[in-house]
N, C-alpha and C. Protein backbone atom coordinates (compact mmCIF):
# COMPACT_ATOMS: atom_id res chain seq x y z
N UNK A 1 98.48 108.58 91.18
CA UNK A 1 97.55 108.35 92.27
C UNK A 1 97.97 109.24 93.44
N UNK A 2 97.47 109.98 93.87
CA UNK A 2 97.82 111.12 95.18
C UNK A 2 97.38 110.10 96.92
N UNK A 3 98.19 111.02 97.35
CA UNK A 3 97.88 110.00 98.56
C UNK A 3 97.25 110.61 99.41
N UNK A 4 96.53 110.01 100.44
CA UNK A 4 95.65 110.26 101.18
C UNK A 4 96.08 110.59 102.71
N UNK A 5 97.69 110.26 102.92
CA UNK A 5 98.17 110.44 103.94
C UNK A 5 98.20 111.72 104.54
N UNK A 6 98.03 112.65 105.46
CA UNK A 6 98.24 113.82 105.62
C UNK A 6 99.73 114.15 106.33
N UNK A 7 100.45 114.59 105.44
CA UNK A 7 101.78 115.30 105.85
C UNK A 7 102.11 115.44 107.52
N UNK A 8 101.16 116.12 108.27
CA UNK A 8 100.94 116.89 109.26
C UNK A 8 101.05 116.10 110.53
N UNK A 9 100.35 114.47 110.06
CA UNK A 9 99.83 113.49 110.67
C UNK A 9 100.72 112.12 110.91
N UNK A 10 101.63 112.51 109.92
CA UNK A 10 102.90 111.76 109.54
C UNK A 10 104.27 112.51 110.66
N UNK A 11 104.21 113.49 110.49
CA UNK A 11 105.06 114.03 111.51
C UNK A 11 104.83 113.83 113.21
N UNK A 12 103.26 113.92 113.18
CA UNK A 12 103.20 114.14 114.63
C UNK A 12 103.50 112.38 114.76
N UNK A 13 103.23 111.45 114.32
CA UNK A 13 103.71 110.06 114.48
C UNK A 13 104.97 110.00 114.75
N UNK A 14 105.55 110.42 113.99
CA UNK A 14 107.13 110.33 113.88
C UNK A 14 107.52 110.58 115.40
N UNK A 15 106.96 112.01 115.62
CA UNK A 15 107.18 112.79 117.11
C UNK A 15 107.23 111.83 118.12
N UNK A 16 106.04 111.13 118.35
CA UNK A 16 105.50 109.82 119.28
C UNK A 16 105.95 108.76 119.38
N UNK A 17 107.03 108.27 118.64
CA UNK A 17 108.18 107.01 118.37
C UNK A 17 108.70 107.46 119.45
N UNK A 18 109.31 106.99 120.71
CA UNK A 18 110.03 106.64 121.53
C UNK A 18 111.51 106.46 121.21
N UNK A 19 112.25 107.21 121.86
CA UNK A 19 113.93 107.61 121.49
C UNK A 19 114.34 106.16 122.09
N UNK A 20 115.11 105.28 120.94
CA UNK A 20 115.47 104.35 121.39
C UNK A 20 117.06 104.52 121.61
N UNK A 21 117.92 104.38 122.27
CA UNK A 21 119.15 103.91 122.91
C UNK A 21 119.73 103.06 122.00
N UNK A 22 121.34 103.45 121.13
CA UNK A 22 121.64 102.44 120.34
C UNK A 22 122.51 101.64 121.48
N UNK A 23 122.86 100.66 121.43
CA UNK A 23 124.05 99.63 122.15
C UNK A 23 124.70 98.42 121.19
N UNK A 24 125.52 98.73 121.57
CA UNK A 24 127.01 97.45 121.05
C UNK A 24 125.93 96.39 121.46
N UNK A 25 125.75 95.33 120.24
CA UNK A 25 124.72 94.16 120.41
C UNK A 25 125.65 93.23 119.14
N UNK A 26 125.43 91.86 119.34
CA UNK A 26 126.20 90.95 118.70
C UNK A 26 126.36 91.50 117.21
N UNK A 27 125.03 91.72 116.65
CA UNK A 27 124.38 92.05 115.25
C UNK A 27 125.81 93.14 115.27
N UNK A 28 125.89 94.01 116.28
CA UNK A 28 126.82 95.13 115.28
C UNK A 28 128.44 94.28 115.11
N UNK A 29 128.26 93.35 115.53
CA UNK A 29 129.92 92.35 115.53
C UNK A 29 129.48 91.83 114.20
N UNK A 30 128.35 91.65 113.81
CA UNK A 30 128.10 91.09 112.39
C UNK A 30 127.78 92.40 110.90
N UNK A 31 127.73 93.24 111.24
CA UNK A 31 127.40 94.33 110.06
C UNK A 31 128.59 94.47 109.46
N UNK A 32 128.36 94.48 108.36
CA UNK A 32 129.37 94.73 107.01
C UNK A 32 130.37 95.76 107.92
N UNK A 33 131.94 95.85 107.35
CA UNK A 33 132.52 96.87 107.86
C UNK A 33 132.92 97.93 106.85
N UNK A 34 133.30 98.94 107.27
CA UNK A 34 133.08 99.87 106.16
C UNK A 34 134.25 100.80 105.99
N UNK A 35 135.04 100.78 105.16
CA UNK A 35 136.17 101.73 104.98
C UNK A 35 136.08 103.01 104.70
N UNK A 36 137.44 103.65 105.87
CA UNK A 36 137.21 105.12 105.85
C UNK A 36 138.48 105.47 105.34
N UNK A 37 139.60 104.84 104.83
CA UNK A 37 140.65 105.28 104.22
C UNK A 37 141.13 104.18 103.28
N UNK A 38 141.54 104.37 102.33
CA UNK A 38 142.75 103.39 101.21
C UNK A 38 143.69 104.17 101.05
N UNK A 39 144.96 103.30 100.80
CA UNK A 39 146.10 104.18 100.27
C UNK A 39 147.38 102.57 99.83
N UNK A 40 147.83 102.98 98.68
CA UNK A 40 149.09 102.18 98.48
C UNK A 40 150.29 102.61 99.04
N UNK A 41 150.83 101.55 99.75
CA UNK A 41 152.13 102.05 100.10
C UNK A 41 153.25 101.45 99.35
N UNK A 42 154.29 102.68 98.88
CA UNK A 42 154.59 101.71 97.82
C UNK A 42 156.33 100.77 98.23
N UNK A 43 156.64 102.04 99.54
CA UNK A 43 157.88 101.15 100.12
C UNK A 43 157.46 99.70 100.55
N UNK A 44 156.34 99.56 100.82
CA UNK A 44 156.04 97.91 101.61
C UNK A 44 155.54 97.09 100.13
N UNK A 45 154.74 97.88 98.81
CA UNK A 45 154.36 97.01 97.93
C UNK A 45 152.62 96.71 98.56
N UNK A 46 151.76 97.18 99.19
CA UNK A 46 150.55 96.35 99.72
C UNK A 46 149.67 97.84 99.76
N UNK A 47 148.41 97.05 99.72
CA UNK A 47 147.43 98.35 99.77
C UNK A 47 146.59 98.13 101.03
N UNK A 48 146.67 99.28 101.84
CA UNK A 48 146.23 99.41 103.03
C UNK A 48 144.41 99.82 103.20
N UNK A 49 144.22 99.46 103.75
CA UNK A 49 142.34 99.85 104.12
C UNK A 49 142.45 100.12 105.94
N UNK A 50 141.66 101.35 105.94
CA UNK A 50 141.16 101.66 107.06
C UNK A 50 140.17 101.85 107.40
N UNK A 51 139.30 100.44 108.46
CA UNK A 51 138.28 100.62 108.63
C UNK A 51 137.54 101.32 110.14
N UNK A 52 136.04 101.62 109.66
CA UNK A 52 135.30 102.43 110.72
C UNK A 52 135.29 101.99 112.14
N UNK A 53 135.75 101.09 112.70
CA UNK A 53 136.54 100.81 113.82
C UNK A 53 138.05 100.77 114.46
N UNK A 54 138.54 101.40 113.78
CA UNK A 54 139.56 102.14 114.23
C UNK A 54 141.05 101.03 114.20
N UNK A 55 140.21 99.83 113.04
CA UNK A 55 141.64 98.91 112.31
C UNK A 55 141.91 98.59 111.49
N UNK A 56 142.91 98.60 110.63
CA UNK A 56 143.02 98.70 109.63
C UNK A 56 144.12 97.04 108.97
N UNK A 57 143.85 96.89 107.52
CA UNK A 57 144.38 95.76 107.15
C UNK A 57 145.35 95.97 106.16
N UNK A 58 146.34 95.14 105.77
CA UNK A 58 147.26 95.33 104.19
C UNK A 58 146.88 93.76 103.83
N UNK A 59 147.33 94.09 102.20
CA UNK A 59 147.70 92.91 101.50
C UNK A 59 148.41 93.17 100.43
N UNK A 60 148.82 92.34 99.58
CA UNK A 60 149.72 92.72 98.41
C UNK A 60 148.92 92.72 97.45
N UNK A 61 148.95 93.69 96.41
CA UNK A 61 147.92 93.85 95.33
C UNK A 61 148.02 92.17 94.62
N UNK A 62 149.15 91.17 94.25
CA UNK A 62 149.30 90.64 93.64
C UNK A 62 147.56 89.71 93.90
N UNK A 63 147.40 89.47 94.97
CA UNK A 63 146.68 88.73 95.21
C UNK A 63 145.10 88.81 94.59
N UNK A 64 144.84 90.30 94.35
CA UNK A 64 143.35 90.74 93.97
C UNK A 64 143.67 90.59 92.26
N UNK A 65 142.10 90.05 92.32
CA UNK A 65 141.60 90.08 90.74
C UNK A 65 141.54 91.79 90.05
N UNK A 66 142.32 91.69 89.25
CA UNK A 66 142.77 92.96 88.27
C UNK A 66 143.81 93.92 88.75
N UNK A 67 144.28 93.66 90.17
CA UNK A 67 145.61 94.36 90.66
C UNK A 67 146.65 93.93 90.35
N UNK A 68 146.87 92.69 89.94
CA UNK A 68 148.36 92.14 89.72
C UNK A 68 149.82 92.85 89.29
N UNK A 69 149.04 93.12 87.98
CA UNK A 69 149.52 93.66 86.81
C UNK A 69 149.76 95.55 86.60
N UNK A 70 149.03 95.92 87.66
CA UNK A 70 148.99 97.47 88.08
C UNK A 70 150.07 98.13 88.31
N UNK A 71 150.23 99.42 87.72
CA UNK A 71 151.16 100.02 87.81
C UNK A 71 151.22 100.66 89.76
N UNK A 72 152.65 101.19 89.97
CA UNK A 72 151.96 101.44 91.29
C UNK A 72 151.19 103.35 91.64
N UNK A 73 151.34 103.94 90.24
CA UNK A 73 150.38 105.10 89.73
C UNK A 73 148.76 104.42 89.72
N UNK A 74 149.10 103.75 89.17
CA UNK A 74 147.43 103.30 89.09
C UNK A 74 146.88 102.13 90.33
N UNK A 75 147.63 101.89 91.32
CA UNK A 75 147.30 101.29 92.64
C UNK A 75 147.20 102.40 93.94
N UNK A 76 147.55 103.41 93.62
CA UNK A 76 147.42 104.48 93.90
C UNK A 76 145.81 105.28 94.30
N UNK A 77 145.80 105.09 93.20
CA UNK A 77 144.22 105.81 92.94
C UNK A 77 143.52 105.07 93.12
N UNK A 78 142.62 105.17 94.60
CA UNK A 78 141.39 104.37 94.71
C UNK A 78 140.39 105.18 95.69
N UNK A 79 139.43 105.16 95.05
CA UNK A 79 137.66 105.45 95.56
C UNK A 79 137.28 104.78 96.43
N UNK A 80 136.64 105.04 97.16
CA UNK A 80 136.14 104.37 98.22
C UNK A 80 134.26 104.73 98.49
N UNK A 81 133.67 103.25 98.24
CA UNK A 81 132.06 103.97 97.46
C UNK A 81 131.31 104.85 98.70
N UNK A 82 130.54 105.29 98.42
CA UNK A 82 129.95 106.35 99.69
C UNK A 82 129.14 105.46 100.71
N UNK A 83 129.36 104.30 101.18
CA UNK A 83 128.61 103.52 102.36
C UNK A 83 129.94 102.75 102.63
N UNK A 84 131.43 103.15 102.14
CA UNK A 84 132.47 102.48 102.57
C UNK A 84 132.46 101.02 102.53
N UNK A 85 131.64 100.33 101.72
CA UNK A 85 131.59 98.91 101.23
C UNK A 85 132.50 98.62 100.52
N UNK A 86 132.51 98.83 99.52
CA UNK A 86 133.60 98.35 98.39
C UNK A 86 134.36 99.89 97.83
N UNK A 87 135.56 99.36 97.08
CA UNK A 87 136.67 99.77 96.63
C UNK A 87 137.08 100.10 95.30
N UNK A 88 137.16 101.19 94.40
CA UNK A 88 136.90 100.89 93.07
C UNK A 88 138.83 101.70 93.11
N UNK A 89 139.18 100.90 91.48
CA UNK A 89 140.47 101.60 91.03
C UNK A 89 139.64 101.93 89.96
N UNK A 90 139.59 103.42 89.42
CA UNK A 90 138.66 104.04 88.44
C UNK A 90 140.20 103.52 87.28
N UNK A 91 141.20 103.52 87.19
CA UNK A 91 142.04 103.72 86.21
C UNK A 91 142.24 101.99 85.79
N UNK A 92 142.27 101.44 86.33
CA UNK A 92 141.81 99.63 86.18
C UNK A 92 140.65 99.25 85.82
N UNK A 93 139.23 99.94 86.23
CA UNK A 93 138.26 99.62 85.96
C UNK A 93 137.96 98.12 87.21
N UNK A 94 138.51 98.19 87.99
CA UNK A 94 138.28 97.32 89.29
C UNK A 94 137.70 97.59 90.36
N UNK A 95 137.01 96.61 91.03
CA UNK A 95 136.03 96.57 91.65
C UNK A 95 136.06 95.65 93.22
N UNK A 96 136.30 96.06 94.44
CA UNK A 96 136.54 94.87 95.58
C UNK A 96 135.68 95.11 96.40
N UNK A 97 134.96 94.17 97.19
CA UNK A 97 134.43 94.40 98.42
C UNK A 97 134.99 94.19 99.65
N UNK A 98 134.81 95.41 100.46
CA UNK A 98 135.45 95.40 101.93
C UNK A 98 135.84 94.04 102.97
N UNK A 99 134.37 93.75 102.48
CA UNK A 99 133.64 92.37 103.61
C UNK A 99 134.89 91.50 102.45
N UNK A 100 134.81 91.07 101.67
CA UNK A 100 135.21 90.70 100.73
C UNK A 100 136.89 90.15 100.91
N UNK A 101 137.69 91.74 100.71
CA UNK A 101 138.67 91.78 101.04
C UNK A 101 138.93 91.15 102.45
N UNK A 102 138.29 91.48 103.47
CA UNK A 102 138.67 91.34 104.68
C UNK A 102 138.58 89.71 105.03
N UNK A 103 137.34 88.79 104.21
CA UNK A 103 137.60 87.35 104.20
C UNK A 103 138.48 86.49 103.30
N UNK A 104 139.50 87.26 102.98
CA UNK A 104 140.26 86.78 101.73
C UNK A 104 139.25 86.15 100.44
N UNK A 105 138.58 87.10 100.57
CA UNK A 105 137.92 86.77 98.69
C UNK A 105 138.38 88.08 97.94
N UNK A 106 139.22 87.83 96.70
CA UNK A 106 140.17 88.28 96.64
C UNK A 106 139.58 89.11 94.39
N UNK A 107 138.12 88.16 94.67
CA UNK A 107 138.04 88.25 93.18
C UNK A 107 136.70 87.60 93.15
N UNK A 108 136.17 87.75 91.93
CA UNK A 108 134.83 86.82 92.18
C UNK A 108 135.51 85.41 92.17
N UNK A 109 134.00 84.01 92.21
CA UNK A 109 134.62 82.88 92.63
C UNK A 109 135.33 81.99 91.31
N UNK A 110 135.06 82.20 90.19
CA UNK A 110 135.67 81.49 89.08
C UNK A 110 137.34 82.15 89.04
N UNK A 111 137.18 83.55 89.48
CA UNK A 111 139.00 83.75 89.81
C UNK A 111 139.48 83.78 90.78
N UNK A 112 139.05 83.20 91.73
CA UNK A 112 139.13 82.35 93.03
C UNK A 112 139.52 81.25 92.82
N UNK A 113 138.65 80.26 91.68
CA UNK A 113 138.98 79.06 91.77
C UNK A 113 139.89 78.81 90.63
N UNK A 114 140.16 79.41 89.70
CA UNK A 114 141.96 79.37 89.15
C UNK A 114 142.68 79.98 89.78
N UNK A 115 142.88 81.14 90.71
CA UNK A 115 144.34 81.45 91.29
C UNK A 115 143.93 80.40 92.41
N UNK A 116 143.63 79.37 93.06
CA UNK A 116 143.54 78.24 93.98
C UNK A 116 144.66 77.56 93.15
N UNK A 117 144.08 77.09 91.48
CA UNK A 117 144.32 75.58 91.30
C UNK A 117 145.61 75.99 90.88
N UNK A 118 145.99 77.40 90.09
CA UNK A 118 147.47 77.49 89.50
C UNK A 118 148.52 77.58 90.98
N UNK A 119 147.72 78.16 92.63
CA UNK A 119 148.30 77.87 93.69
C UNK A 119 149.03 76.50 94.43
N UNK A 120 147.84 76.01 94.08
CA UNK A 120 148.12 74.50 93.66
C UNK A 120 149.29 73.63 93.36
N UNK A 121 149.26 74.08 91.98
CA UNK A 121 150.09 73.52 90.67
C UNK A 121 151.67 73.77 90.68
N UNK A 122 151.69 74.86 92.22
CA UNK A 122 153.36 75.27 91.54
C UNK A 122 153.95 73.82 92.38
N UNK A 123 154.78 73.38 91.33
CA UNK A 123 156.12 72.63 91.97
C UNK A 123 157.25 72.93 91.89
N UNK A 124 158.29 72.67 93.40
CA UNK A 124 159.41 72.96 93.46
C UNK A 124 160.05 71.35 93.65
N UNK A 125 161.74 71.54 93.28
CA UNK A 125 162.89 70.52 93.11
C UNK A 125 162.51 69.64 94.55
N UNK A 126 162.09 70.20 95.74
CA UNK A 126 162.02 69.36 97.20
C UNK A 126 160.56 68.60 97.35
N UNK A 127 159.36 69.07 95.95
CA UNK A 127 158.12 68.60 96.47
C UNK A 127 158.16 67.52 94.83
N UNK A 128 158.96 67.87 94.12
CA UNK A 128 158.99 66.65 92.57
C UNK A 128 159.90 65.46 93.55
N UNK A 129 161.36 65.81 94.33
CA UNK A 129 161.66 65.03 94.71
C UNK A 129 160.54 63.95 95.56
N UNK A 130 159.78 64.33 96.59
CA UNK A 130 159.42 63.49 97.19
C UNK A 130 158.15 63.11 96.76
N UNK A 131 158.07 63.61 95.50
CA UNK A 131 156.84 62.36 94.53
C UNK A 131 157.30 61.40 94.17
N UNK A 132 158.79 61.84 93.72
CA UNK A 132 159.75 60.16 93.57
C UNK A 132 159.78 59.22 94.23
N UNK A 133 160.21 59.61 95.91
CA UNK A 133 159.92 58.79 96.67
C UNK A 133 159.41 58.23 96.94
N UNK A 134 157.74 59.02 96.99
CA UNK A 134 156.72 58.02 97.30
C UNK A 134 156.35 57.03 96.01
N UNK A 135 156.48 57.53 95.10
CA UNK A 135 156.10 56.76 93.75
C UNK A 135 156.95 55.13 93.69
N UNK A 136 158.48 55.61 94.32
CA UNK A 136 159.30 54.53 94.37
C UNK A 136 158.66 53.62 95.59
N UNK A 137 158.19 53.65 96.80
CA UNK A 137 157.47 53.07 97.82
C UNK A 137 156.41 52.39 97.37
N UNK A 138 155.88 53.09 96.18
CA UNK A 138 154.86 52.54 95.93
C UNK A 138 153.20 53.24 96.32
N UNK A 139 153.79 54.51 96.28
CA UNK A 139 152.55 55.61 96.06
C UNK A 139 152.39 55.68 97.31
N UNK A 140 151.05 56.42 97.65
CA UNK A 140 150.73 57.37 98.86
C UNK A 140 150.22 55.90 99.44
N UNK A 141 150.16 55.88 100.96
CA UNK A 141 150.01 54.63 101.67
C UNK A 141 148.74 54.66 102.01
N UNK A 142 148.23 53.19 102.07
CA UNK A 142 145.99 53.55 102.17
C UNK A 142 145.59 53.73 103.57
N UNK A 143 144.60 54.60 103.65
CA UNK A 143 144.20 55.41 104.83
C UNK A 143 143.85 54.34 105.81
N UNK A 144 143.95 54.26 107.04
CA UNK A 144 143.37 53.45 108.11
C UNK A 144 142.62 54.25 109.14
N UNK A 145 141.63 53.26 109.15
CA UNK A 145 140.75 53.58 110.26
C UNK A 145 141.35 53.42 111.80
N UNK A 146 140.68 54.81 112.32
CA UNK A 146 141.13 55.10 113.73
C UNK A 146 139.94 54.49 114.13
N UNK A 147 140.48 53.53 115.51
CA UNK A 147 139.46 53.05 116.69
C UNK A 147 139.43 53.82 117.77
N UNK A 148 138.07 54.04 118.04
CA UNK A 148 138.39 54.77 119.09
C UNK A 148 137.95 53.92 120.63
């Protein structure tokens, strides 16, 4: 179907739009942020992001879904997609988002919600001890209502 628009007519419109003024407005405190550098460092162990406002974050690979286990050759190598959203390791075949990373979502949510529950689950000799205790008391004590 050809269009009926005329090229010519389209431009001079364009022309006639009024130059608007950008300004710092809440919305830009809310737009995705967008990375302009990655790099592993490997004396600290954490992979760094630098974003388009001029701050930058670390974390320890352990924490991201499919970094754990990474060599630090292959934590190394990372892409950064061309709108600086997300994060790819081409040699992992992994995948993060900026926004993502930056709210501690670390993985999608089903590996979110096992590294939670195995977070969970670890017990140490000072937190078995004082299950004893309370178990010997006679378990966790029943909640009371606050008056106000």
């Amino acid at each position: 179907m050809a269009s009926n628009l005329n090229p010519k007519w389209i431009e001079n419109e364009l022309l006639r739009v009024p130059e608007v003024k950008q300004r710092s407005t809440h919305r830009d405190a809310q737009k995705p942020r967008q990375a302009v550098a990655a790099r592993y460092e490997r004396s600290r162990g954490r992979l760094v992001i630098e974003l388009d406002n001029g701050t930058e974050f670390s974390f320890p690979p352990t924490l991201a879904r499919g970094l754990s286990a990474a060599t630090p050759k292959e934590l190394s190598v990372i892409e950064i997609s061309p709108l600086g959203t997300g994060l790819h390791w081409p040699q992992l075949d992994v995948d993060l988002t900026v926004d993502g990373l930056i709210s501690g979502v670390f993985g999608s949510r089903a590996w979110m919600r096992g590294h939670a529950a195995r977070a969970g689950s670890v017990s140490s000799p000072a937190k078995a001890s004082a299950a004893r205790e309370n178990g010997a008391k006679g378990g966790r004590p029943p909640k009371t209502k606050v008056l106000a």
